[in-house]
Protein backbone atom coordinates (compact mmCIF):
# COMPACT_ATOMS: atom_id res chain seq x y z
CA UNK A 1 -36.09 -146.86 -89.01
CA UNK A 2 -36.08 -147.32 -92.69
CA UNK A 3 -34.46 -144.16 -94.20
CA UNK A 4 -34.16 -140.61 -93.56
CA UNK A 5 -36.37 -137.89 -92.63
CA UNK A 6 -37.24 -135.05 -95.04
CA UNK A 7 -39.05 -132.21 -94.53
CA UNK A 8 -40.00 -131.06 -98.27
CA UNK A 9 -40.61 -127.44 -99.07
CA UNK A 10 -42.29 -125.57 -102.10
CA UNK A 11 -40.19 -122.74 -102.98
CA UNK A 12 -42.03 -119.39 -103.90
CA UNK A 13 -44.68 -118.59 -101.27
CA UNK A 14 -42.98 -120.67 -98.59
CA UNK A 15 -39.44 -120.21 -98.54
CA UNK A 16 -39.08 -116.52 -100.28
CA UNK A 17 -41.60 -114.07 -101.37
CA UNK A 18 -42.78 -114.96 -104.32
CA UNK A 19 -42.88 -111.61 -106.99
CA UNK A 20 -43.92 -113.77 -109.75
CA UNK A 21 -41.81 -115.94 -111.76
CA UNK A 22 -39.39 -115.38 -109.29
CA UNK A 23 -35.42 -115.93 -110.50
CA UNK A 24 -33.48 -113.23 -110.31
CA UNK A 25 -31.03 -113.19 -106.92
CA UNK A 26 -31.14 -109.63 -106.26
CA UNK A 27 -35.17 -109.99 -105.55
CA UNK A 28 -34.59 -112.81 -103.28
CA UNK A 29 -36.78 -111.82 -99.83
CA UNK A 30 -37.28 -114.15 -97.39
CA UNK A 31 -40.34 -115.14 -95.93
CA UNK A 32 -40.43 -114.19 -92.42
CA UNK A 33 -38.30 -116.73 -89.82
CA UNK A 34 -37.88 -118.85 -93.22
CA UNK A 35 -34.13 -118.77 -92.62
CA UNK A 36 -34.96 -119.10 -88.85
CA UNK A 37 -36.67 -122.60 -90.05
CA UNK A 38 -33.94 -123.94 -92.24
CA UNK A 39 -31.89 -123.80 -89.49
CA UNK A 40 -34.32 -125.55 -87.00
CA UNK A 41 -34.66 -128.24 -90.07
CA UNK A 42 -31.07 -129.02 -89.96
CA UNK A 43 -30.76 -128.75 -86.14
CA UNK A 44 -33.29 -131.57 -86.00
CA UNK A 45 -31.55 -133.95 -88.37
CA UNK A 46 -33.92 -133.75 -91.13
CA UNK A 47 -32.80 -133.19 -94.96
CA UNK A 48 -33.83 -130.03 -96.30
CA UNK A 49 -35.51 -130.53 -99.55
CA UNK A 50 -37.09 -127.91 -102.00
CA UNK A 51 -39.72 -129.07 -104.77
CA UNK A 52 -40.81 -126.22 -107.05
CA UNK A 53 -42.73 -125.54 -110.40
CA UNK A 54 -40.72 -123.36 -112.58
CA UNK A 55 -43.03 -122.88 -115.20
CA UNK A 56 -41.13 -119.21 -115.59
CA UNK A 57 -38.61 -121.75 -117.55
CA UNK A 58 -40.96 -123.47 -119.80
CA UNK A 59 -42.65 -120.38 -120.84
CA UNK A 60 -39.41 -118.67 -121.77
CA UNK A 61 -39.62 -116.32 -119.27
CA UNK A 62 -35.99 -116.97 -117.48
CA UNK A 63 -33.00 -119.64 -118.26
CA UNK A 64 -32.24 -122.44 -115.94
CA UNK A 65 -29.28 -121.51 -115.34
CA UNK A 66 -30.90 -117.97 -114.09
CA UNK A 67 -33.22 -120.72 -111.65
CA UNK A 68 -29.69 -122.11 -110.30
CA UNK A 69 -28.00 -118.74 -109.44
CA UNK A 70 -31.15 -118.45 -107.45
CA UNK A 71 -31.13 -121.42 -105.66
CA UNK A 72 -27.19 -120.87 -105.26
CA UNK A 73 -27.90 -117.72 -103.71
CA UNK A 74 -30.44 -118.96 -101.10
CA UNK A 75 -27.93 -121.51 -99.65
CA UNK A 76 -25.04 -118.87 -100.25
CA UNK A 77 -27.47 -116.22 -97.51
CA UNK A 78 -28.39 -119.77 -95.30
CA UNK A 79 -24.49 -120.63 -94.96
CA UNK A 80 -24.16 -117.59 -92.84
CA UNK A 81 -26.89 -118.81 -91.17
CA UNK A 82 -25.43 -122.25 -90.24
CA UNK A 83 -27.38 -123.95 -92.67
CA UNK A 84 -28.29 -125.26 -96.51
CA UNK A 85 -30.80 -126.63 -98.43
CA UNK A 86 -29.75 -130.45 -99.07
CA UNK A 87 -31.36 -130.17 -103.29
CA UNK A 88 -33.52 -128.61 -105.02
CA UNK A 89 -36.30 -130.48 -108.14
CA UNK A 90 -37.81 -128.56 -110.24
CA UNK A 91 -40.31 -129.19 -113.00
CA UNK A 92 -40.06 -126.94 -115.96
CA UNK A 93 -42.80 -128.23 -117.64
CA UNK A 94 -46.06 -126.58 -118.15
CA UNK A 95 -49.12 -127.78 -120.59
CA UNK A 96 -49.01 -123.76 -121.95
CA UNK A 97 -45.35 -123.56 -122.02
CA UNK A 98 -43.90 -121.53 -124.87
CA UNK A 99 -40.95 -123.70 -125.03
CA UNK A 100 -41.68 -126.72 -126.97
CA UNK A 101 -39.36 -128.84 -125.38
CA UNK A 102 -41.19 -127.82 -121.93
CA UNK A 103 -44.70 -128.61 -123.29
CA UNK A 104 -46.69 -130.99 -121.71
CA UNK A 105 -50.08 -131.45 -120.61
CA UNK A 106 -49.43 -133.21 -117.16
CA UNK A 107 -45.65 -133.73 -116.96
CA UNK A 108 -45.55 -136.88 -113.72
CA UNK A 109 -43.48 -134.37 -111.69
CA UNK A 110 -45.49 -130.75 -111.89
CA UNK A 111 -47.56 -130.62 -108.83
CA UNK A 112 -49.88 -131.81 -107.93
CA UNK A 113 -48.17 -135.08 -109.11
CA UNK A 114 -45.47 -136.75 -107.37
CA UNK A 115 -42.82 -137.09 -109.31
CA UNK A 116 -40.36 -134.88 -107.99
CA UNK A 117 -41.01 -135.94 -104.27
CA UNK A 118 -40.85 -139.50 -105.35
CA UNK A 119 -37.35 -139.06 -107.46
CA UNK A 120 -36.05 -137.45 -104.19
CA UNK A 121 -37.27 -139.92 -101.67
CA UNK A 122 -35.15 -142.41 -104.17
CA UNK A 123 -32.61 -140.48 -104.30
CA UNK A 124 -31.41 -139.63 -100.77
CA UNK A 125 -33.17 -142.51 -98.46
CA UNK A 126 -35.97 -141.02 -97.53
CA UNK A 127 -38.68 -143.00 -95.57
CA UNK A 128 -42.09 -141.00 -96.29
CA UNK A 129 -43.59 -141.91 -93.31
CA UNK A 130 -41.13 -140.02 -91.25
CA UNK A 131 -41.05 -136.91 -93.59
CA UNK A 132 -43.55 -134.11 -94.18
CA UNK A 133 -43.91 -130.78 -97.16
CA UNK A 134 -44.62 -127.59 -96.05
CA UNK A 135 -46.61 -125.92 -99.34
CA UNK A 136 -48.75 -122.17 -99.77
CA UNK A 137 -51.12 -124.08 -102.36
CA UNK A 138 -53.23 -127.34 -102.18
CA UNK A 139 -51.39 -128.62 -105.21
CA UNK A 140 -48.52 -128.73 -103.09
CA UNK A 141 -50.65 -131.01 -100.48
CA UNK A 142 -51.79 -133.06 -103.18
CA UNK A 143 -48.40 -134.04 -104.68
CA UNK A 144 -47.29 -134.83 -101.03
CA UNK A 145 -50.24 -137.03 -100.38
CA UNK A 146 -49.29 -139.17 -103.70
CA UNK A 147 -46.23 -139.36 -102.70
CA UNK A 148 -47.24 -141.29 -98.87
CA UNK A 149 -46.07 -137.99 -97.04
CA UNK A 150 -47.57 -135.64 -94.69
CA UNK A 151 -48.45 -132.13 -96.63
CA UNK A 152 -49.15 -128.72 -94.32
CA UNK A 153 -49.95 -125.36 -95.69
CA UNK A 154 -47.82 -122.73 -95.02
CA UNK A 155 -50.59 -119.81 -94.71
CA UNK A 156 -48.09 -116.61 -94.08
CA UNK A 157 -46.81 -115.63 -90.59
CA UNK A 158 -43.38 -116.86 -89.27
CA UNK A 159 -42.11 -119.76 -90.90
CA UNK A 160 -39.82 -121.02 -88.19
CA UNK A 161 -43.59 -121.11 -85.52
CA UNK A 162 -44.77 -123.95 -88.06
CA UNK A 163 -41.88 -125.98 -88.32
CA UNK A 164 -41.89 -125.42 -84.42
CA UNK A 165 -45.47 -127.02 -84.21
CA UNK A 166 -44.75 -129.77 -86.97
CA UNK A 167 -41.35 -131.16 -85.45
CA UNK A 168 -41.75 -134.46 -82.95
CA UNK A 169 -42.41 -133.76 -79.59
CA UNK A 170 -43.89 -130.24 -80.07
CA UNK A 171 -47.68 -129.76 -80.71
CA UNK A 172 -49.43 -129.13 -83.86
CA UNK A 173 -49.76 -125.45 -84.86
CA UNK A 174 -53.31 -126.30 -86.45
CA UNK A 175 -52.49 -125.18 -89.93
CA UNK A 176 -51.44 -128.18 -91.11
CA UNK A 177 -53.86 -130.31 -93.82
């Protein structure tokens, strides 16, 4: 064994509903069995890792300190659930941002690059190889794939059934890419 295992997971779409630029705590909604999963994650020994575009920052549209309260508030409603989310990355940065400062035409970590998989697999240990993303959008796959990890789409339903069919020594739920 060469590091940890990771299971990476976009936010919006995968882990809570997304309602569009999604920030604010009191709209947080849960995908269904998402906090079921988190819990499975950690149960299983893997780090819990969230990579998300927050172009809503960039284009001026919500702070990032509004993006933390969020992300505070998940991990707040998983500790009475027996669990967290190990870190969040984000990527502000969109090519149409409105913010200069979050201008760019292909920042390295907005998926579908790497970047922000890459910083975390250097930040915490993490062996690739031994680590998979859950995403709702090919981008998501993409960025994993770049990044030497396993990417599966999340395509609705119960959260917790995929990470069921993805975790060793269970079979494949078939809606992985």
């Amino acid at each position: 064994m060469t590091g940890r295992s990771a299971i990476f997971l976009d936010r919006d779409g995968v882990l809570n509903v997304d309602h569009g630029y999604t920030h604010d705590p009191a709209s947080l909604q849960w995908q269904p069995g998402a906090r079921e999963a988190m819990a499975l994650i950690k149960q299983a020994g893997y780090l819990a890792i969230v990579v998300t575009n927050q172009a809503g920052i960039g284009r001026g549209y919500y702070t990032e300190a509004q993006m933390h309260a969020f992300h505070e508030a998940m991990n707040r409603d998983l500790a009475r659930h027996g669990c967290a989310i190990d870190a969040f990355y984000f990527c502000a940065y969109h090519p149409e941002a409105s913010r200069p400062e979050f201008r760019h035409r292909d920042h390295p970590d907005r998926k579908p690059n790497p970047g922000m998989i890459l910083k975390a697999i250097a930040d915490w240990g993490i062996d690739p190889a031994r680590s998979l993303l859950i995403g709702d959008r090919d981008t998501d796959v993409t960025a994993a794939r770049r990044a030497g990890v396993a990417g599966h789409i999340y395509q609705g339903g119960r959260l917790d059934d995929l990470i069921r069919g993805l975790l060793p020594g269970r079979p494949a739920s078939g809606s992985g890419r």
